[in-house]
PDB file of N, CA and C in Angstrom:
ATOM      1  N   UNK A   1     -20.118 -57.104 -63.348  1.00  0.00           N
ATOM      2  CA  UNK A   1     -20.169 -55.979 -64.261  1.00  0.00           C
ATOM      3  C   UNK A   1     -21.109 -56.278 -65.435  1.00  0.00           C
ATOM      4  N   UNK A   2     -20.887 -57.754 -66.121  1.00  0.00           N
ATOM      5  CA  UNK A   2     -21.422 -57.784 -67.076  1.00  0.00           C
ATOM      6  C   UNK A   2     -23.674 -57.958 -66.647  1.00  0.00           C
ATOM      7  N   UNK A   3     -23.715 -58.100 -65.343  1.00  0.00           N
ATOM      8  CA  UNK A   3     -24.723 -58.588 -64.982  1.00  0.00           C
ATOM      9  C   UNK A   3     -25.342 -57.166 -64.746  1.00  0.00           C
ATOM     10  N   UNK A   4     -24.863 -56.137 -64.198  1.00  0.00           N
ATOM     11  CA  UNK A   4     -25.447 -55.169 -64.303  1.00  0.00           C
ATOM     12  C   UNK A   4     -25.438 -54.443 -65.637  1.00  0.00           C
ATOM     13  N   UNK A   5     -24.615 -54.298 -66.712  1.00  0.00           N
ATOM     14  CA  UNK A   5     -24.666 -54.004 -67.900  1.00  0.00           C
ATOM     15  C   UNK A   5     -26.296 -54.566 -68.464  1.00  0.00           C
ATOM     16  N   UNK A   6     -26.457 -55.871 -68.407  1.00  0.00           N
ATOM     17  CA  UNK A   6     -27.718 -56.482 -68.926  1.00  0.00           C
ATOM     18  C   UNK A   6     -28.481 -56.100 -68.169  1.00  0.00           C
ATOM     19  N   UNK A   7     -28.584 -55.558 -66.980  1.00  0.00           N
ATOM     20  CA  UNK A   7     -30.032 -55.211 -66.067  1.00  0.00           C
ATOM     21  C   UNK A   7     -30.617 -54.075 -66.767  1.00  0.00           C
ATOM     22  N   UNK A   8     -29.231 -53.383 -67.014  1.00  0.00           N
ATOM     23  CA  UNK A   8     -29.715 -51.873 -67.864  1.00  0.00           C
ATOM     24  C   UNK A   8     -30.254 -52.053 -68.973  1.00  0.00           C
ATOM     25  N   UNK A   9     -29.679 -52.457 -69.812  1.00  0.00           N
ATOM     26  CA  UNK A   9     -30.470 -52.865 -71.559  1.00  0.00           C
ATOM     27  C   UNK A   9     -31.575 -53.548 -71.080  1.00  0.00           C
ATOM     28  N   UNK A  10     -32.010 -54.160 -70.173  1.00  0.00           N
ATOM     29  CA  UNK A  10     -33.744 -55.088 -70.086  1.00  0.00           C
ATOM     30  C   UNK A  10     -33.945 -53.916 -69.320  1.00  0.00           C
ATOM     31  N   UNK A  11     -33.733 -53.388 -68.574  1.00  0.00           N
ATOM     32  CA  UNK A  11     -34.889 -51.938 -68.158  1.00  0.00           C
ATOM     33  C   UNK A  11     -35.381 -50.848 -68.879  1.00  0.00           C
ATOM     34  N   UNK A  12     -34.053 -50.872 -70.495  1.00  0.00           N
ATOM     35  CA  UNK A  12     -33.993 -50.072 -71.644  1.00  0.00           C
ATOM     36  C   UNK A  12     -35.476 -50.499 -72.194  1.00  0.00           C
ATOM     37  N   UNK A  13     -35.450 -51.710 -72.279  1.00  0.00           N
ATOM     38  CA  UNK A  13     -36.182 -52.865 -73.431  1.00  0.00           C
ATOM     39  C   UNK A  13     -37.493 -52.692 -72.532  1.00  0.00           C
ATOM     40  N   UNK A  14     -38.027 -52.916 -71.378  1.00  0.00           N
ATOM     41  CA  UNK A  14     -38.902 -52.544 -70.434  1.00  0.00           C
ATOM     42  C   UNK A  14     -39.613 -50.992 -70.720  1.00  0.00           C
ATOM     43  N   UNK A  15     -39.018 -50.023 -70.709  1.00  0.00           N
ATOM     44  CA  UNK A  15     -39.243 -48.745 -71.076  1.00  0.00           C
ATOM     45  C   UNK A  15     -39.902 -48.726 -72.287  1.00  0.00           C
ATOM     46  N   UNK A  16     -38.828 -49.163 -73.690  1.00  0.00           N
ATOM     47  CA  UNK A  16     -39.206 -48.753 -75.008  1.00  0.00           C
ATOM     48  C   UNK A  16     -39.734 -49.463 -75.620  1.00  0.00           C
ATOM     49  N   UNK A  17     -40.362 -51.092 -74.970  1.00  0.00           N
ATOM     50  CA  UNK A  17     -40.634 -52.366 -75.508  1.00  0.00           C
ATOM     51  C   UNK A  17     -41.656 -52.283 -76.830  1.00  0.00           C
ATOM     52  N   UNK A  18     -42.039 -52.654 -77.913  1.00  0.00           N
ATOM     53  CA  UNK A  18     -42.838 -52.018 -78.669  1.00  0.00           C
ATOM     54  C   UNK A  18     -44.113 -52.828 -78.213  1.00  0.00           C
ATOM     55  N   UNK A  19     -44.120 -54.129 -77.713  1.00  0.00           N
ATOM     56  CA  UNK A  19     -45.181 -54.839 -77.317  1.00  0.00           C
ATOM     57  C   UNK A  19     -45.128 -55.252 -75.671  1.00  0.00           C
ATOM     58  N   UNK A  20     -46.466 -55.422 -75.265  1.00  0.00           N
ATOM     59  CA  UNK A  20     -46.624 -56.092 -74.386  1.00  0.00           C
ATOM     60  C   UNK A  20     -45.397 -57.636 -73.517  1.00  0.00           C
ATOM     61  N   UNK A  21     -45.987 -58.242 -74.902  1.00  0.00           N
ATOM     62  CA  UNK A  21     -44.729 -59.472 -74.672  1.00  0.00           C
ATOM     63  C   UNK A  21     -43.465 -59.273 -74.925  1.00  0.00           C
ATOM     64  N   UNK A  22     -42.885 -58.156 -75.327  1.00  0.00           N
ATOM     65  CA  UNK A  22     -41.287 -58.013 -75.079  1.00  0.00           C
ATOM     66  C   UNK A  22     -41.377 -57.636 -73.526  1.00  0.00           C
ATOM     67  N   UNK A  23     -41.724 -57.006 -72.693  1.00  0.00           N
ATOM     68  CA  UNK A  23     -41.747 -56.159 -72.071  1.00  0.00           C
ATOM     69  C   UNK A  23     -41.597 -57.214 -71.177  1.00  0.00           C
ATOM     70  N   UNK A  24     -42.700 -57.596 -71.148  1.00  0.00           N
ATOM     71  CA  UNK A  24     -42.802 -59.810 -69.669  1.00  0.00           C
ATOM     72  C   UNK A  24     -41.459 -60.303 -69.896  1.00  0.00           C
ATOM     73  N   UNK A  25     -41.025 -60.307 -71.310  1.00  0.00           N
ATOM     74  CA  UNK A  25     -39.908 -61.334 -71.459  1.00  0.00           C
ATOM     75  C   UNK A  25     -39.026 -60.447 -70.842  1.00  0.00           C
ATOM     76  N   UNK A  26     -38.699 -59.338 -70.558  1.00  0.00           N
ATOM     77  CA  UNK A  26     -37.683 -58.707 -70.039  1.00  0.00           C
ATOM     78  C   UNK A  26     -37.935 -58.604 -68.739  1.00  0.00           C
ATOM     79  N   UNK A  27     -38.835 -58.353 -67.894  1.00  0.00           N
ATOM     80  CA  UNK A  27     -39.183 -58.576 -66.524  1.00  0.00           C
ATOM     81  C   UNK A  27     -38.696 -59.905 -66.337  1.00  0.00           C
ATOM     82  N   UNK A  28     -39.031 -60.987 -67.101  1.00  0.00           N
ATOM     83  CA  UNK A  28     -38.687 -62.348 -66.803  1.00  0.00           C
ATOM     84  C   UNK A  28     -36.879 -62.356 -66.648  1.00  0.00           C
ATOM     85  N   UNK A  29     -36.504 -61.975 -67.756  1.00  0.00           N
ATOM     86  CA  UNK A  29     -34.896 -61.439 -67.684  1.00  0.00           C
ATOM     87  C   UNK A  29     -34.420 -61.095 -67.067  1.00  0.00           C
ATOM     88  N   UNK A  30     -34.818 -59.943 -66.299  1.00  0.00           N
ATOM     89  CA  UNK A  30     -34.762 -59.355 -65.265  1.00  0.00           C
ATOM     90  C   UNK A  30     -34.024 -60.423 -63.764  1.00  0.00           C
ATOM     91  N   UNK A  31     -35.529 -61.075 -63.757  1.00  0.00           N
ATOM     92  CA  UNK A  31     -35.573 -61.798 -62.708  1.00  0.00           C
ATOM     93  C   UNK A  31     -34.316 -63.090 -62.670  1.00  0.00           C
ATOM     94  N   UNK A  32     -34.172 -63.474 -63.989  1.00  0.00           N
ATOM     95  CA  UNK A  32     -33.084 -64.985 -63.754  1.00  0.00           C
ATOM     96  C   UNK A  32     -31.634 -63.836 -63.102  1.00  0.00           C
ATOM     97  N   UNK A  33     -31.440 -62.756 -64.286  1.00  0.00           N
ATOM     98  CA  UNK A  33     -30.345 -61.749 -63.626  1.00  0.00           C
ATOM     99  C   UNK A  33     -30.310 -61.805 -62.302  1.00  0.00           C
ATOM    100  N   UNK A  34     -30.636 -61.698 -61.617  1.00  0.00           N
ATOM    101  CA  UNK A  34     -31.261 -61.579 -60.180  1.00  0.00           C
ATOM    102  C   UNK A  34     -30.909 -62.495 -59.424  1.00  0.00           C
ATOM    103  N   UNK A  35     -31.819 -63.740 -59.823  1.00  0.00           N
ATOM    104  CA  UNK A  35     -31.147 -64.969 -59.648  1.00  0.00           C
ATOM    105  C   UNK A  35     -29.972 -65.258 -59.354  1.00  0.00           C
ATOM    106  N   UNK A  36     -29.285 -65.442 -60.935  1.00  0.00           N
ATOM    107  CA  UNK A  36     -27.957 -65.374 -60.983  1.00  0.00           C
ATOM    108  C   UNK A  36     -27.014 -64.593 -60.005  1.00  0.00           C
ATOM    109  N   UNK A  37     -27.295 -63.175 -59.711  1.00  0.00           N
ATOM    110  CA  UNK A  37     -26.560 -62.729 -59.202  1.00  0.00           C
ATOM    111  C   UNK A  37     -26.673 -63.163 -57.523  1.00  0.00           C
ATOM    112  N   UNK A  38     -27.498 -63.263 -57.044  1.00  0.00           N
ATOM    113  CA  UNK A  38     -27.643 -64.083 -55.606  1.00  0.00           C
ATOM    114  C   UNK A  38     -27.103 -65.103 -55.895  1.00  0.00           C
ATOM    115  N   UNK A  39     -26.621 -66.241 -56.582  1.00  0.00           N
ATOM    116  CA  UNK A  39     -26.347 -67.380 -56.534  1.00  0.00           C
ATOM    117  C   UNK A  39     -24.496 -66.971 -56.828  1.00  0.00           C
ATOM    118  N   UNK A  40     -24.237 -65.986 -57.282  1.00  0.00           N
ATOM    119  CA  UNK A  40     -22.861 -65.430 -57.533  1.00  0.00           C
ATOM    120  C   UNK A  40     -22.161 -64.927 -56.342  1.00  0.00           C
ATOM    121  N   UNK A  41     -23.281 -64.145 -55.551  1.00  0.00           N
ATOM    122  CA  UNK A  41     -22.752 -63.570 -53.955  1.00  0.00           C
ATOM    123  C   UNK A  41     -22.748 -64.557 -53.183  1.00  0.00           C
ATOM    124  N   UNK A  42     -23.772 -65.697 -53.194  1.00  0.00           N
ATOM    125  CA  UNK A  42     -23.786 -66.635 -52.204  1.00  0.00           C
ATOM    126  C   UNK A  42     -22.243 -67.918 -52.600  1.00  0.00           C
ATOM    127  N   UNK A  43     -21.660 -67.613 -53.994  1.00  0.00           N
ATOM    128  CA  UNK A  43     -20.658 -68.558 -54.227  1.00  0.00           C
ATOM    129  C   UNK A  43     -19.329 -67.474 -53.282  1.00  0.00           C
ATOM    130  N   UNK A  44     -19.351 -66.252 -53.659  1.00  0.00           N
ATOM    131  CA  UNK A  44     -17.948 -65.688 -53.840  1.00  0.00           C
ATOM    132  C   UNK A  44     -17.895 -65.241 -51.976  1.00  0.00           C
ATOM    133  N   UNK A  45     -19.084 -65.353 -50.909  1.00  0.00           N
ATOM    134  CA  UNK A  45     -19.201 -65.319 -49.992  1.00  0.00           C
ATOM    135  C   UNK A  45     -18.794 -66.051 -49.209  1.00  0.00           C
ATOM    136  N   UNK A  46     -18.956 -67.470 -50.210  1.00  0.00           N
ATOM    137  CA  UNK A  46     -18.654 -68.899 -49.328  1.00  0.00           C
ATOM    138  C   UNK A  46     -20.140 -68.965 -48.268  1.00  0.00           C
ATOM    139  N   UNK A  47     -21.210 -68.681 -48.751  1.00  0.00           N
ATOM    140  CA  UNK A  47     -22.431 -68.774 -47.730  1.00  0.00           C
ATOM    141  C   UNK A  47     -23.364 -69.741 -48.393  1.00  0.00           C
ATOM    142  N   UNK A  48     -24.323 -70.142 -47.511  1.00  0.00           N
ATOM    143  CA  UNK A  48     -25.737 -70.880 -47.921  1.00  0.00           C
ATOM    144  C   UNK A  48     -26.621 -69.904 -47.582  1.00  0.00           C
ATOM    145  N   UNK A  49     -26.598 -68.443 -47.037  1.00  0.00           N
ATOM    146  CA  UNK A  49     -27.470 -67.794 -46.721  1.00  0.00           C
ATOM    147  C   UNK A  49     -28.432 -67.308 -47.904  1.00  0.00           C
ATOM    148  N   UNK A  50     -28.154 -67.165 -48.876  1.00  0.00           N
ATOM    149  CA  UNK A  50     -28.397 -66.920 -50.341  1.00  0.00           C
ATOM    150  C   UNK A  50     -29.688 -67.843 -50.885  1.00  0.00           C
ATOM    151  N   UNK A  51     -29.199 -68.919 -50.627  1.00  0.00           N
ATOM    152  CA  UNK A  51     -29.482 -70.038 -51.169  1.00  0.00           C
ATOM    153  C   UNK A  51     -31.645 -69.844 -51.002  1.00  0.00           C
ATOM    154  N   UNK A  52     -31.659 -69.412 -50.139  1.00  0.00           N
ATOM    155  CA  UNK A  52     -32.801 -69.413 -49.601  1.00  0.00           C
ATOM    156  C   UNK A  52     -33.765 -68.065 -50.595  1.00  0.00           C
ATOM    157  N   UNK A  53     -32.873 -66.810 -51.160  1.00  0.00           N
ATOM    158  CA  UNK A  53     -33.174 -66.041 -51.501  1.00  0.00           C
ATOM    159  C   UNK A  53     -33.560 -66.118 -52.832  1.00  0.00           C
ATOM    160  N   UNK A  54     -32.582 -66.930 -53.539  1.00  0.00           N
ATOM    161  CA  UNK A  54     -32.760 -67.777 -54.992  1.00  0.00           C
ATOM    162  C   UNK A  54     -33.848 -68.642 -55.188  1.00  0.00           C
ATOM    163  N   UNK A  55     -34.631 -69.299 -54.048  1.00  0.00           N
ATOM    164  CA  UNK A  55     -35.456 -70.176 -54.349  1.00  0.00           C
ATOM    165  C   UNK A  55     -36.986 -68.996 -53.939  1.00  0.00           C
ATOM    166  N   UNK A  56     -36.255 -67.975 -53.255  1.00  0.00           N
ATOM    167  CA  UNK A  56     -37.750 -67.653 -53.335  1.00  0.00           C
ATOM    168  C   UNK A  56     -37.923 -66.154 -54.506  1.00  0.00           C
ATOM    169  N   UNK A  57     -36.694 -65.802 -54.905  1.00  0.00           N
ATOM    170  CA  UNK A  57     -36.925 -65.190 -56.569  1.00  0.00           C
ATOM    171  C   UNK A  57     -37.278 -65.837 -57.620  1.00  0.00           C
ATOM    172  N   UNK A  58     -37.142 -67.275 -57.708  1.00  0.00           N
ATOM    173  CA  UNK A  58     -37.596 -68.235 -58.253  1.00  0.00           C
ATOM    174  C   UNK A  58     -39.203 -68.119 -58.507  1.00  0.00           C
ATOM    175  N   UNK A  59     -39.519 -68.462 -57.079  1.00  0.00           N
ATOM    176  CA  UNK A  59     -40.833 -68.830 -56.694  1.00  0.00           C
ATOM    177  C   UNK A  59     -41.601 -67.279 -57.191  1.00  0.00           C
ATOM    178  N   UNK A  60     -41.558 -66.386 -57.066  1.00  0.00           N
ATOM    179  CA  UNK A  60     -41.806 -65.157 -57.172  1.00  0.00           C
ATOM    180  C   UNK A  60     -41.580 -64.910 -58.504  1.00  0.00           C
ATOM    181  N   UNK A  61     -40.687 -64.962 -59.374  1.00  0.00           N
ATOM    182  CA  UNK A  61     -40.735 -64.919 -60.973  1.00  0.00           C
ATOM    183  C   UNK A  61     -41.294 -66.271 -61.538  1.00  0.00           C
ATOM    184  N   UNK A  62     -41.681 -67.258 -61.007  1.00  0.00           N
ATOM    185  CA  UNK A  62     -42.651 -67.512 -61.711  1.00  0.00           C
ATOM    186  C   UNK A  62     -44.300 -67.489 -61.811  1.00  0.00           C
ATOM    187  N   UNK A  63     -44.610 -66.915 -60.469  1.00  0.00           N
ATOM    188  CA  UNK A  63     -45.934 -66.540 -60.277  1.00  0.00           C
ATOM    189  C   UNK A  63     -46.093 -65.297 -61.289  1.00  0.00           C
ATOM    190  N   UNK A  64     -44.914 -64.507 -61.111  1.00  0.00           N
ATOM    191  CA  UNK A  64     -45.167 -63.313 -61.986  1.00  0.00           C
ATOM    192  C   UNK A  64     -45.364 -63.372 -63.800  1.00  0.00           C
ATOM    193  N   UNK A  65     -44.253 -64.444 -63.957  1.00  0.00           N
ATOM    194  CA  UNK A  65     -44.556 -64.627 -65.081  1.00  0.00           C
ATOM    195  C   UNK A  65     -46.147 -64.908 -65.358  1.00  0.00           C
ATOM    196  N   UNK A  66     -46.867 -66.308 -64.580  1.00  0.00           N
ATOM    197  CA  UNK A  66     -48.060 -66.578 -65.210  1.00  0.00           C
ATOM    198  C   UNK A  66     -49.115 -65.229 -64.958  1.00  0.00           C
ATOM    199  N   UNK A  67     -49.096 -64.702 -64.091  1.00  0.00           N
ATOM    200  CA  UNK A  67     -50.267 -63.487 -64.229  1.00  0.00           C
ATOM    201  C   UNK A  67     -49.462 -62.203 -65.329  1.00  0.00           C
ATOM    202  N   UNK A  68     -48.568 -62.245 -65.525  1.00  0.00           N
ATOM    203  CA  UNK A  68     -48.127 -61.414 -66.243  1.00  0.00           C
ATOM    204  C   UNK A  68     -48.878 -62.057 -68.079  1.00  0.00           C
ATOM    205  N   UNK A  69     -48.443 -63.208 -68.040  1.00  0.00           N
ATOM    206  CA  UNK A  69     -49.131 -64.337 -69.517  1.00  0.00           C
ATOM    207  C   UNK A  69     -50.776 -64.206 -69.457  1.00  0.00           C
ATOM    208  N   UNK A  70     -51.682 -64.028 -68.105  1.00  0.00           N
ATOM    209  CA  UNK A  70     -52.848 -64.296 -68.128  1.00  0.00           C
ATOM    210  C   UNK A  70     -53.108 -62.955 -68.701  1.00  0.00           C
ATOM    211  N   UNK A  71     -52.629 -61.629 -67.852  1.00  0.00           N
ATOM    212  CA  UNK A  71     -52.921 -60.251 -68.279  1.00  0.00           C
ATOM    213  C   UNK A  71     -52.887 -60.321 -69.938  1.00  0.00           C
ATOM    214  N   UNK A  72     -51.336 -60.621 -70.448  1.00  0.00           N
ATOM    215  CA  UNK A  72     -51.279 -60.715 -71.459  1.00  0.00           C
ATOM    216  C   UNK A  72     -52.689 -61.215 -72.708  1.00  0.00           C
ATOM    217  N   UNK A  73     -52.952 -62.030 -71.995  1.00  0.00           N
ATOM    218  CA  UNK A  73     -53.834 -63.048 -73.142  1.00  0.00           C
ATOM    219  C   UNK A  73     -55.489 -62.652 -72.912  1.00  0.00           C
ATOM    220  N   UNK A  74     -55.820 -62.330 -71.647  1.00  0.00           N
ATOM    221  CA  UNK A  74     -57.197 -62.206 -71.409  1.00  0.00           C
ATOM    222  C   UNK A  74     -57.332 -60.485 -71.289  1.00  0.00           C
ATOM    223  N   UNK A  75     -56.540 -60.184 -70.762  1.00  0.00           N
ATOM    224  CA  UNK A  75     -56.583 -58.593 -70.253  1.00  0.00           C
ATOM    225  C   UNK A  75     -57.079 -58.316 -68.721  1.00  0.00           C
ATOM    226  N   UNK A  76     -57.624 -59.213 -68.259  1.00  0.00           N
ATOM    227  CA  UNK A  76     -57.752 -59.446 -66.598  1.00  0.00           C
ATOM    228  C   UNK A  76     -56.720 -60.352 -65.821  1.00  0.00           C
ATOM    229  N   UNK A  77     -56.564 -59.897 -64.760  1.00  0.00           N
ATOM    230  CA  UNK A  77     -56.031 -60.576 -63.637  1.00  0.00           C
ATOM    231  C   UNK A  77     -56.761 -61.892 -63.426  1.00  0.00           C
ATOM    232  N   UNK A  78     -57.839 -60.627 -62.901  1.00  0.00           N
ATOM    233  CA  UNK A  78     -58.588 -61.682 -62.034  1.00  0.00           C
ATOM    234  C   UNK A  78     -60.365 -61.919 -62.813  1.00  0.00           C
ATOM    235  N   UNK A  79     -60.911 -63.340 -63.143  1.00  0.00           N
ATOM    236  CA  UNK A  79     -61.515 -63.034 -63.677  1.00  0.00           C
ATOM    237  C   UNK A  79     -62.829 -62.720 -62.778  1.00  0.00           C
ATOM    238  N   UNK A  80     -63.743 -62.477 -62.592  1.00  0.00           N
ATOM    239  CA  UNK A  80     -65.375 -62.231 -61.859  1.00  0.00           C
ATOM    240  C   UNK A  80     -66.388 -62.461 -62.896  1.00  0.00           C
ATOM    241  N   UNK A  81     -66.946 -64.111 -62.454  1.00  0.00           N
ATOM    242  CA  UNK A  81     -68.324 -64.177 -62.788  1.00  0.00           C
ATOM    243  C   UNK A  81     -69.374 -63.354 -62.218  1.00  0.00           C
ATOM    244  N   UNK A  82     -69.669 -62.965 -62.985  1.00  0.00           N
ATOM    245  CA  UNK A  82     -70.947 -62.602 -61.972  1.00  0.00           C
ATOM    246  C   UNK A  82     -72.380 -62.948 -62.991  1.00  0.00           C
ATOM    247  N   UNK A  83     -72.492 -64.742 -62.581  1.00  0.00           N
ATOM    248  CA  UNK A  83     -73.796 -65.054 -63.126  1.00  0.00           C
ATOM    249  C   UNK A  83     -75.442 -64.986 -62.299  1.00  0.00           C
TER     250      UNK A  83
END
């Protein structure tokens, strides 16, 4: 309950964020929520099936984070020389 309560206020905070970097930090939020909650179904299940899903929301919020930080800081993704 309380995990979906917080999904809502960071999708609030996502929506009305006044900056850029609130907005990542709440996507980032987002994502441990997420986390957490797979690692909560995979306890109260009694499974390891989970286990696999957590490491790759992991893997996936943190790629997101750094292109989310690069956007942030440069304003490109991706950069293109073209010398």
């Amino acid at each position: 309950m309380l995990i979906a309560v917080s999904l809502i206020l960071l999708l609030i905070r996502i929506v009305q964020g006044p900056t850029n970097a609130d907005r990542a930090v709440a996507l980032d939020a987002i994502g441990i929520n997420l986390v957490g909650l797979a690692a909560l179904l995979s306890i109260l299940l009694a499974t390891t099936k989970f286990n696999d899903v957590v490491l790759l929301i992991g893997i996936l919020l943190y790629i997101g984070t750094l292109v989310i930080a690069k956007y942030i800081e440069k304003g490109v993704i991706i950069d293109r020389d073209t010398d």
